[in-house]
C-alpha atoms as a PDB file:
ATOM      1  CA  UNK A   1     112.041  97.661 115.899  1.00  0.00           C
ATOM      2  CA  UNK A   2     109.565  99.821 117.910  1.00  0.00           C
ATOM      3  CA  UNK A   3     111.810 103.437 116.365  1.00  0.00           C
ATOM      4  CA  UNK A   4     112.086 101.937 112.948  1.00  0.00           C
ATOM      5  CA  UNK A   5     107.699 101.220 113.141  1.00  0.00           C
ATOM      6  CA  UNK A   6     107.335 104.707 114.144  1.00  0.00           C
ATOM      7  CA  UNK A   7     109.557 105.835 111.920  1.00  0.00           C
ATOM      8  CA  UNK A   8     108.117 104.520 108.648  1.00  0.00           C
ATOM      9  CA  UNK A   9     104.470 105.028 109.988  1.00  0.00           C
ATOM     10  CA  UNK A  10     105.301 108.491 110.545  1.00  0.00           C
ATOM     11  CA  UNK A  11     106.363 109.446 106.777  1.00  0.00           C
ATOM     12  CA  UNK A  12     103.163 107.305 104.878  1.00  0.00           C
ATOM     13  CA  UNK A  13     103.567 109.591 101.750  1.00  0.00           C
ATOM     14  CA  UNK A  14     107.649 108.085 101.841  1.00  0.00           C
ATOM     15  CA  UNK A  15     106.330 105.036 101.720  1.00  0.00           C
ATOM     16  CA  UNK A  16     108.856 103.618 104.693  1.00  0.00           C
ATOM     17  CA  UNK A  17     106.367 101.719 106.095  1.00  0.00           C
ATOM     18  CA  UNK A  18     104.103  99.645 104.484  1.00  0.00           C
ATOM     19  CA  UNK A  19     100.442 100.539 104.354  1.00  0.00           C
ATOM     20  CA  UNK A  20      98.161  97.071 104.253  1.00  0.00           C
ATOM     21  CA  UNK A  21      98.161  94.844 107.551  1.00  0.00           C
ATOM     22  CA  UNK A  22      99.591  92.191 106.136  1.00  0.00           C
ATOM     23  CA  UNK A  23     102.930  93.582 104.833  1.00  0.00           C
ATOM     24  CA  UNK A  24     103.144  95.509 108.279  1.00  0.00           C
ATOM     25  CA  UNK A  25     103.364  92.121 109.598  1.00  0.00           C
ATOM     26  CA  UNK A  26     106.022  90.843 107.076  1.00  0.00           C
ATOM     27  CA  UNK A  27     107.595  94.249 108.255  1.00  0.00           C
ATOM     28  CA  UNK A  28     107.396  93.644 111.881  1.00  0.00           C
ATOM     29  CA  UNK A  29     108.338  89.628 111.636  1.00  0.00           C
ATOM     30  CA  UNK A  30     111.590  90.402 109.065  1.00  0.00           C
ATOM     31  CA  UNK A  31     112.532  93.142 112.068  1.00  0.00           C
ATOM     32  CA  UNK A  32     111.840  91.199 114.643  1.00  0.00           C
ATOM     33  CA  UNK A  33     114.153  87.780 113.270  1.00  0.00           C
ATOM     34  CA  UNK A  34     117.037  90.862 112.476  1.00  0.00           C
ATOM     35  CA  UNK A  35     116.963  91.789 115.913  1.00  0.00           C
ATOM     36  CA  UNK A  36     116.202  88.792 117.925  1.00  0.00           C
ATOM     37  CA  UNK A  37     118.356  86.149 115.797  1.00  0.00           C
ATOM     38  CA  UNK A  38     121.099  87.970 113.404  1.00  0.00           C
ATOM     39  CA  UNK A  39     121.844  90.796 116.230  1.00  0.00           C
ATOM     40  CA  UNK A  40     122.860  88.041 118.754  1.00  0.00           C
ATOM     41  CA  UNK A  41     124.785  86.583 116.573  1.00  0.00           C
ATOM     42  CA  UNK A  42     126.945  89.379 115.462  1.00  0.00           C
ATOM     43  CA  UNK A  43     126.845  90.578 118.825  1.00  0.00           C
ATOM     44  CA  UNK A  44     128.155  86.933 119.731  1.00  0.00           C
ATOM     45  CA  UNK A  45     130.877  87.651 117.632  1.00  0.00           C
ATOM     46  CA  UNK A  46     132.173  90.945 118.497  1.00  0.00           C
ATOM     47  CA  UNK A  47     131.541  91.076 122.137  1.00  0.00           C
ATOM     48  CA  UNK A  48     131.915  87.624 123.585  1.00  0.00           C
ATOM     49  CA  UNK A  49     133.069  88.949 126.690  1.00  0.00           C
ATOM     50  CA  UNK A  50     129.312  89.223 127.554  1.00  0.00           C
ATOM     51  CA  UNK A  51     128.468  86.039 127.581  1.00  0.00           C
ATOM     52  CA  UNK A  52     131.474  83.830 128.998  1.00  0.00           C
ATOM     53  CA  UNK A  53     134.805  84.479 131.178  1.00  0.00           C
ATOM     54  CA  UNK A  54     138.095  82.914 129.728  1.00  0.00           C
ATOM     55  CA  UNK A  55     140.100  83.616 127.148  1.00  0.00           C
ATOM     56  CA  UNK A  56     139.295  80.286 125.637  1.00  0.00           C
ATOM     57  CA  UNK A  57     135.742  80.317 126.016  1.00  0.00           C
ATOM     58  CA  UNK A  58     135.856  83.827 124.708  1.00  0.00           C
ATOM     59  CA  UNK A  59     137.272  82.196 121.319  1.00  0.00           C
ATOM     60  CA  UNK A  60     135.144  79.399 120.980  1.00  0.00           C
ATOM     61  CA  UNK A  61     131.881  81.849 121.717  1.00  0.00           C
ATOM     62  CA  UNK A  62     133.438  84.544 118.937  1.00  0.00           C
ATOM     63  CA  UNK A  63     133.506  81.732 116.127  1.00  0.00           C
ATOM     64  CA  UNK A  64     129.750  80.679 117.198  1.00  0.00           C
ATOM     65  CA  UNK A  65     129.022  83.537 116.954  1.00  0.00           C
ATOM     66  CA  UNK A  66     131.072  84.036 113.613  1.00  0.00           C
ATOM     67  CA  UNK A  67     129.683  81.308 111.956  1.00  0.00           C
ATOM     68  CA  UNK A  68     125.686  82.004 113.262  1.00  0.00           C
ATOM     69  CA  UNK A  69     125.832  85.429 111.954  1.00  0.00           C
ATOM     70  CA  UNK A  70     127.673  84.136 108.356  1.00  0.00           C
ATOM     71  CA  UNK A  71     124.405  81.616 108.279  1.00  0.00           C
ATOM     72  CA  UNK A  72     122.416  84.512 109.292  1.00  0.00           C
ATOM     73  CA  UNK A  73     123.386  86.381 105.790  1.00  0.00           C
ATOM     74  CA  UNK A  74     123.102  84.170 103.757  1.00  0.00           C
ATOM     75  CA  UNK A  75     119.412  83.771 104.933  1.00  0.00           C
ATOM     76  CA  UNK A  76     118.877  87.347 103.983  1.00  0.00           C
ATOM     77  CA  UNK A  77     120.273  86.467 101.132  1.00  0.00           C
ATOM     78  CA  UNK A  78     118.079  83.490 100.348  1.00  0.00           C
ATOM     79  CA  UNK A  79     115.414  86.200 101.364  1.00  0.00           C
ATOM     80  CA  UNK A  80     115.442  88.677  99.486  1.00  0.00           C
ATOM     81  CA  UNK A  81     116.724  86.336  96.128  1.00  0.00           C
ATOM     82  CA  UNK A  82     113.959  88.240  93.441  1.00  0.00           C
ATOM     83  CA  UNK A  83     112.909  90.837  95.009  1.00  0.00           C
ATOM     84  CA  UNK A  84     114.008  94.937  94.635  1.00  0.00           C
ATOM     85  CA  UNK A  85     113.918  95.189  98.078  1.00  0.00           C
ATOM     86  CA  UNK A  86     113.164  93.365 100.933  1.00  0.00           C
ATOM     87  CA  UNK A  87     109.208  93.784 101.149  1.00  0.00           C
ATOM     88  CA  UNK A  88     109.102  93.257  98.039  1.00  0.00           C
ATOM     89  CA  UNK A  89     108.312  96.619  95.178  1.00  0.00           C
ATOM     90  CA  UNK A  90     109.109  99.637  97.727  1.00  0.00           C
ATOM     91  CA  UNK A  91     111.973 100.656  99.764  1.00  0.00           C
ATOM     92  CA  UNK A  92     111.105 100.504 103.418  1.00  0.00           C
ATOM     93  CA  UNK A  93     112.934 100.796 106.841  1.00  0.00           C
ATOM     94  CA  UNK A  94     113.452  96.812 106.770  1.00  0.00           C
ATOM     95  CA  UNK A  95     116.291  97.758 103.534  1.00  0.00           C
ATOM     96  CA  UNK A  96     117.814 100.325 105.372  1.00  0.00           C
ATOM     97  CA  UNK A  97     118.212  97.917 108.792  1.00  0.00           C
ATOM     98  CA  UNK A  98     119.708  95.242 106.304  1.00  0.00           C
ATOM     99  CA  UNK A  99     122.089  97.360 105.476  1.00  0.00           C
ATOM    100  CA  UNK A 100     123.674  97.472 108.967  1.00  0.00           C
ATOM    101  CA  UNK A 101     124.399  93.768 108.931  1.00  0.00           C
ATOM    102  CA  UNK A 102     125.585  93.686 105.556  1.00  0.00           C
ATOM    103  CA  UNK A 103     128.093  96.904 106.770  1.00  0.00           C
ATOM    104  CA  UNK A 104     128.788  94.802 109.833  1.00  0.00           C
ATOM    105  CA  UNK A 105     129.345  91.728 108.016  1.00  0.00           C
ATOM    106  CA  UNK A 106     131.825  93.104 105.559  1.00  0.00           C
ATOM    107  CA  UNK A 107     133.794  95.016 108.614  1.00  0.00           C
ATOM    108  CA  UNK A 108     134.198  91.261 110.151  1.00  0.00           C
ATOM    109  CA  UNK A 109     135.365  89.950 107.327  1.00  0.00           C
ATOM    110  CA  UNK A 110     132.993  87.802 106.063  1.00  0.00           C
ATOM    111  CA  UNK A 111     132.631  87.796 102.184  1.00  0.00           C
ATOM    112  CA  UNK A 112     129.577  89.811 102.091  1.00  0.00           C
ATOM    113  CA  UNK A 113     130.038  90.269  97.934  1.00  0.00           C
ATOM    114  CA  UNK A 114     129.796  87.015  97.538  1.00  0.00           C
ATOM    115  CA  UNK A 115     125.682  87.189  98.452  1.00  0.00           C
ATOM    116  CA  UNK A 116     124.372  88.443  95.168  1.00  0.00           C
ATOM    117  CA  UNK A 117     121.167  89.266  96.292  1.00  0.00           C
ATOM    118  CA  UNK A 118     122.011  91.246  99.598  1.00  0.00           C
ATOM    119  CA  UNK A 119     124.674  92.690  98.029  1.00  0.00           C
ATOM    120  CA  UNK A 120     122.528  93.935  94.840  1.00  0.00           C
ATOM    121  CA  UNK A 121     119.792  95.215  97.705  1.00  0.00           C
ATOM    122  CA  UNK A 122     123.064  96.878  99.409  1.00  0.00           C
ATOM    123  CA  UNK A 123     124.064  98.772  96.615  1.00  0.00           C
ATOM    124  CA  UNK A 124     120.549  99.876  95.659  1.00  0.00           C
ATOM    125  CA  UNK A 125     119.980 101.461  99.542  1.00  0.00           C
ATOM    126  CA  UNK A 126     123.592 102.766  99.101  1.00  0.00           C
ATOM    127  CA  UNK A 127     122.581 104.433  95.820  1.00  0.00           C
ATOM    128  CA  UNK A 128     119.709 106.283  97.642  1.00  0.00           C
ATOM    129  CA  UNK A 129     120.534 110.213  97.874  1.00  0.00           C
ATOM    130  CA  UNK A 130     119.180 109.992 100.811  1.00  0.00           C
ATOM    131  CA  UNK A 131     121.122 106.970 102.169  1.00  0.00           C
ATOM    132  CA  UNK A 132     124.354 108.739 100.683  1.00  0.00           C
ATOM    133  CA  UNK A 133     123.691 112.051 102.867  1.00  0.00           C
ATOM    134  CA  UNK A 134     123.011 110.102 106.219  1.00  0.00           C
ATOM    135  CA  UNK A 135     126.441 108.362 105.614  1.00  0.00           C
ATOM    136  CA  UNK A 136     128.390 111.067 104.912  1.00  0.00           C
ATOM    137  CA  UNK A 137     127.102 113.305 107.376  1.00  0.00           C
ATOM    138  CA  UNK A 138     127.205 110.449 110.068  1.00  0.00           C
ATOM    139  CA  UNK A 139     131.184 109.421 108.474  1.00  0.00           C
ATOM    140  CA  UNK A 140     129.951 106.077 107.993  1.00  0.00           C
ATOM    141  CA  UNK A 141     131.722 103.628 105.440  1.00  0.00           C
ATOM    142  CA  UNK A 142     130.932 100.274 104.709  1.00  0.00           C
ATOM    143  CA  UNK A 143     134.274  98.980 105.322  1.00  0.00           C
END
C-alpha cells in the first residue's frame, strides 16, 4: 500500500493518485481491504503450508482459502459494478492492484470471466499501452 501511495502521489499530472482527501481515503481503505483481507486469502490458498502442518489440514486450509478469496472477487466485483474504474472516473494505482487478483484468480482457476464488472475493469487496465509494455517487458500473462 505504502509503494503504491507513493507511487501515485509521485506522478499528480498521471493522475495515479487521487488528488482530494476524501478519495485518497477511498484509495487507501480499497488498498488496505486488498491487502489485509483478499491477499490472505489467496495466500491461504496457494501457500497453506504457512499456516498448518499435515497434509490434511493443508487441504482443508487451501479450500478456505479457495473459497474466501472466490468471495473476495466477487466483492470487487459488486464494487466496482458502474463504475470505469475502481475510484470511480480516473484510472489510479487501486485498478492496476486489482488486476493482480483478477490475474491470480484466473491462474487458480476460478471463473474470473464470469465477474462482468472486474472483468470489464480487467480488460480496460489490460488495454492501457502502458499496462501492455509493463507485461510484456516483465513476461507476464494473465493465465
Amino acid at each position: 500500500m505504502a509503494i503504491l501511495a507513493w507511487l501515485g502521489g509521485g506522478f499528480p499530472d498521471r493522475g495515479l493518485w487521487p488528488a482530494k482527501t476524501w478519495e485518497q481515503a477511498q484509495a487507501l481503505s480499497f488498498m488496505a481491504w486488498l491487502a489485509d483481507t483478499v491477499h490472505p486469502a489467496f495466500a491461504h490458498f496457494y501457500r497453506p503450508e504457512r499456516y498448518v502442518e499435515g497434509a490434511a489440514a493443508r487441504d482443508a486450509v487451501k479450500a478456505v482459502g479457495r473459497e474466501s478469496f472466490g468471495d473476495c472477487l466477487v466483492e470487487v466485483d459488486r464494487l466496482v459494478a458502474g463504475k470505469r474504474w475502481a475510484l470511480g472516473p480516473r484510472f489510479s494505482v487501486v485498478d492496476a492492484y486489482l488486476l493482480v487478483f483478477y490475474r491470480w484468480g484466473n491462474r487458480m482457476g476460478y471463473p474470473v470471466r464470469r465477474l462482468a464488472n472486474y472483468t470489464a475493469l480487467a480488460d480496460r487496465v489490460l488495454a492501457r499501452p502502458a499496462v501492455k509494455r509493463v507485461l510484456a517487458d516483465e513476461g507476464i500473462t494473465m493465465a
